[in-house]
Protein backbone atom coordinates (compact mmCIF):
# COMPACT_ATOMS: atom_id res chain seq x y z
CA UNK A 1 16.57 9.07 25.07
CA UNK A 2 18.09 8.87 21.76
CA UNK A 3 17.06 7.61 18.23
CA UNK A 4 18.89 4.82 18.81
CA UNK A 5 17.57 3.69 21.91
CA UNK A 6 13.83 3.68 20.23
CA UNK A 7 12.67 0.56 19.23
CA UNK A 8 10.15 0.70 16.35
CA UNK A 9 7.28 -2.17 15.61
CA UNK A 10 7.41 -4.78 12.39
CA UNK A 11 4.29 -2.49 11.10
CA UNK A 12 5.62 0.90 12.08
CA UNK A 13 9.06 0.07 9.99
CA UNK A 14 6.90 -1.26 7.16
CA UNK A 15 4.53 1.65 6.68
CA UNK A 16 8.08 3.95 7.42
CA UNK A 17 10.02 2.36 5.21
CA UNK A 18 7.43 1.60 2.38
CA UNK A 19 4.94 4.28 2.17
CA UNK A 20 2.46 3.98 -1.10
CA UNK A 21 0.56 7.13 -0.43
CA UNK A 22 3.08 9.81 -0.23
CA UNK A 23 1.87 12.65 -2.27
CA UNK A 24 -0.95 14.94 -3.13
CA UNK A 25 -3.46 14.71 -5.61
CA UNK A 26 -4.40 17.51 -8.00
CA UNK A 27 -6.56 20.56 -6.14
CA UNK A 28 -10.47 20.83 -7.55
CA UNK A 29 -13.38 19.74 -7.14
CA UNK A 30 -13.38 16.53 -5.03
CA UNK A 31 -9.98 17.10 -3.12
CA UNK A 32 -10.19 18.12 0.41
CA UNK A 33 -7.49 19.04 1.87
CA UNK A 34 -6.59 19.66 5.49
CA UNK A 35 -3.78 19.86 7.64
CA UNK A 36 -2.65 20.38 11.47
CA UNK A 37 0.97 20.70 12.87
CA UNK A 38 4.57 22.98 11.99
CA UNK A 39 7.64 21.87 10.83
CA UNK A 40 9.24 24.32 13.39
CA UNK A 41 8.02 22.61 16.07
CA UNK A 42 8.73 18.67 15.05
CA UNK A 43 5.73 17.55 12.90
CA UNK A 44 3.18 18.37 9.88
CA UNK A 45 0.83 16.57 8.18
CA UNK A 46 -1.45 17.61 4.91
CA UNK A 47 -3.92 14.83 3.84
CA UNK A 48 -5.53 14.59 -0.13
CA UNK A 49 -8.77 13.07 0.15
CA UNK A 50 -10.53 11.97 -2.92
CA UNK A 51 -14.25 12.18 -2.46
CA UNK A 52 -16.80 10.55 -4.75
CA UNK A 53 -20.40 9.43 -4.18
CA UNK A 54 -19.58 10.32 -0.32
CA UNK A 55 -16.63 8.13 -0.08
CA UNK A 56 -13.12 8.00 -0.24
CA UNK A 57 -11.55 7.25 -3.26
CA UNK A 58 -8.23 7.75 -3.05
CA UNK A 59 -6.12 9.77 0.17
CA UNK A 60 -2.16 11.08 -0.26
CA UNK A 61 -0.36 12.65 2.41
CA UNK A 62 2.47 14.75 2.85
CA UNK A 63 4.27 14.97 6.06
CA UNK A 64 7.17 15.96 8.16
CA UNK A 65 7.84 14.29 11.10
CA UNK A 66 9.43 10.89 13.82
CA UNK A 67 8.69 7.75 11.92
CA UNK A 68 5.59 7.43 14.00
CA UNK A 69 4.11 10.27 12.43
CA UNK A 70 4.68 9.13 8.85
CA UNK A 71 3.64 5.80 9.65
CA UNK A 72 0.30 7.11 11.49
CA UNK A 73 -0.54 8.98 7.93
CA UNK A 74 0.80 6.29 5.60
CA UNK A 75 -1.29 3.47 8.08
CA UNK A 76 -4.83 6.43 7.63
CA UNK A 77 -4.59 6.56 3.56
CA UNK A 78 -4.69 2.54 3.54
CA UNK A 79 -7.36 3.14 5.93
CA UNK A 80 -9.69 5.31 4.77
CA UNK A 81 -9.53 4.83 1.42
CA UNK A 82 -13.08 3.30 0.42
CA UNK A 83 -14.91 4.05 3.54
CA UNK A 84 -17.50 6.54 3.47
CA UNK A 85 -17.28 9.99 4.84
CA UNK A 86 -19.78 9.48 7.38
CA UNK A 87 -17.63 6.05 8.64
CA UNK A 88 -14.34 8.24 8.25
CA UNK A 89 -15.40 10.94 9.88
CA UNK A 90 -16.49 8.27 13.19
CA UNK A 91 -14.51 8.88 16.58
CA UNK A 92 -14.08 4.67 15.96
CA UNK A 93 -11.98 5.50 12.95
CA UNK A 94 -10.41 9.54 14.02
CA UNK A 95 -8.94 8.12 17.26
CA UNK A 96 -4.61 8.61 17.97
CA UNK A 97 -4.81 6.59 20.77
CA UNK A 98 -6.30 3.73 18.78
CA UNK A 99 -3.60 4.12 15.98
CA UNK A 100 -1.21 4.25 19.04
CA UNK A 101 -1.81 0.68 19.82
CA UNK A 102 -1.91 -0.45 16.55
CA UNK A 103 1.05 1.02 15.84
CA UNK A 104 2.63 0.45 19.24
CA UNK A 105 3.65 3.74 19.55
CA UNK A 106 5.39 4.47 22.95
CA UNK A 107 3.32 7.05 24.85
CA UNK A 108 5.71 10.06 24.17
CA UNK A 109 4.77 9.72 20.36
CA UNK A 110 0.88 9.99 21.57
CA UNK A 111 1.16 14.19 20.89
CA UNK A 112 2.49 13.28 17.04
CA UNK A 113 -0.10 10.92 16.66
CA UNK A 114 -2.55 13.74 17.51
CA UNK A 115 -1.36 15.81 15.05
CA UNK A 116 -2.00 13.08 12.33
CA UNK A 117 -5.95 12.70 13.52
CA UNK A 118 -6.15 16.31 13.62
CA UNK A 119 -4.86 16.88 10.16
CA UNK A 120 -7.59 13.70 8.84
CA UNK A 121 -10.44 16.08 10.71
CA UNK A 122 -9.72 19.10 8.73
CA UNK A 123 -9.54 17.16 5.70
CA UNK A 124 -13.02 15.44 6.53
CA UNK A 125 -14.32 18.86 6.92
């Protein structure tokens, strides 16, 4: 299969195309930071979570990846920001197969996906 002959959603072009949360925010207190993947190997993702009062303030991401991947960690930052740790933190919220659907995300792109939820747990650490 080539890139060509993937067909990307209205939502996973949008949050591809026009990410608003690409970036990091400054390391100190309050920033947690955590990551999962390797560029070698197709895909990365580092999450900046701003935590205040047990919530999320603000979240930035870096990532390297298919457009599934970036739109997976563009689609958690307008997630998660505002919820609470404890709600973040939920399997109902941390769940690629969920994000999948949403995203319509054929089934070959569930592994990236993975990568993106396991990058949001180490930063919810």
């Amino acid at each position: 299969m080539s890139a060509t002959d993937l067909k990307y959603s209205a939502l996973v072009r949008e949050l591809f195309g026009q990410p608003k949360h690409v970036g990091t925010l400054p390391r100190g207190p309050g920033v947690a930071i955590g990551e999962a993947g390797n560029i070698e190997r197709g895909a990365w993702v580092r999450f900046y979570l701003g935590i205040g009062g047990g919530r999320v303030t603000d979240a930035r991401f870096r990532a390297y990846g298919c457009p599934h991947t970036l739109a997976a960690a563009e689609w958690v930052c307008r997630h998660v920001t505002g919820r609470s740790v404890t709600e973040a933190s939920s399997p109902g919220f941390v769940s690629a197969p969920q994000w999948a659907t949403a995203l319509e995300a054929p089934a070959e792109k569930l592994g990236r996906l993975l990568i993106v939820e396991d990058a949001l747990r180490a930063s919810l650490r």
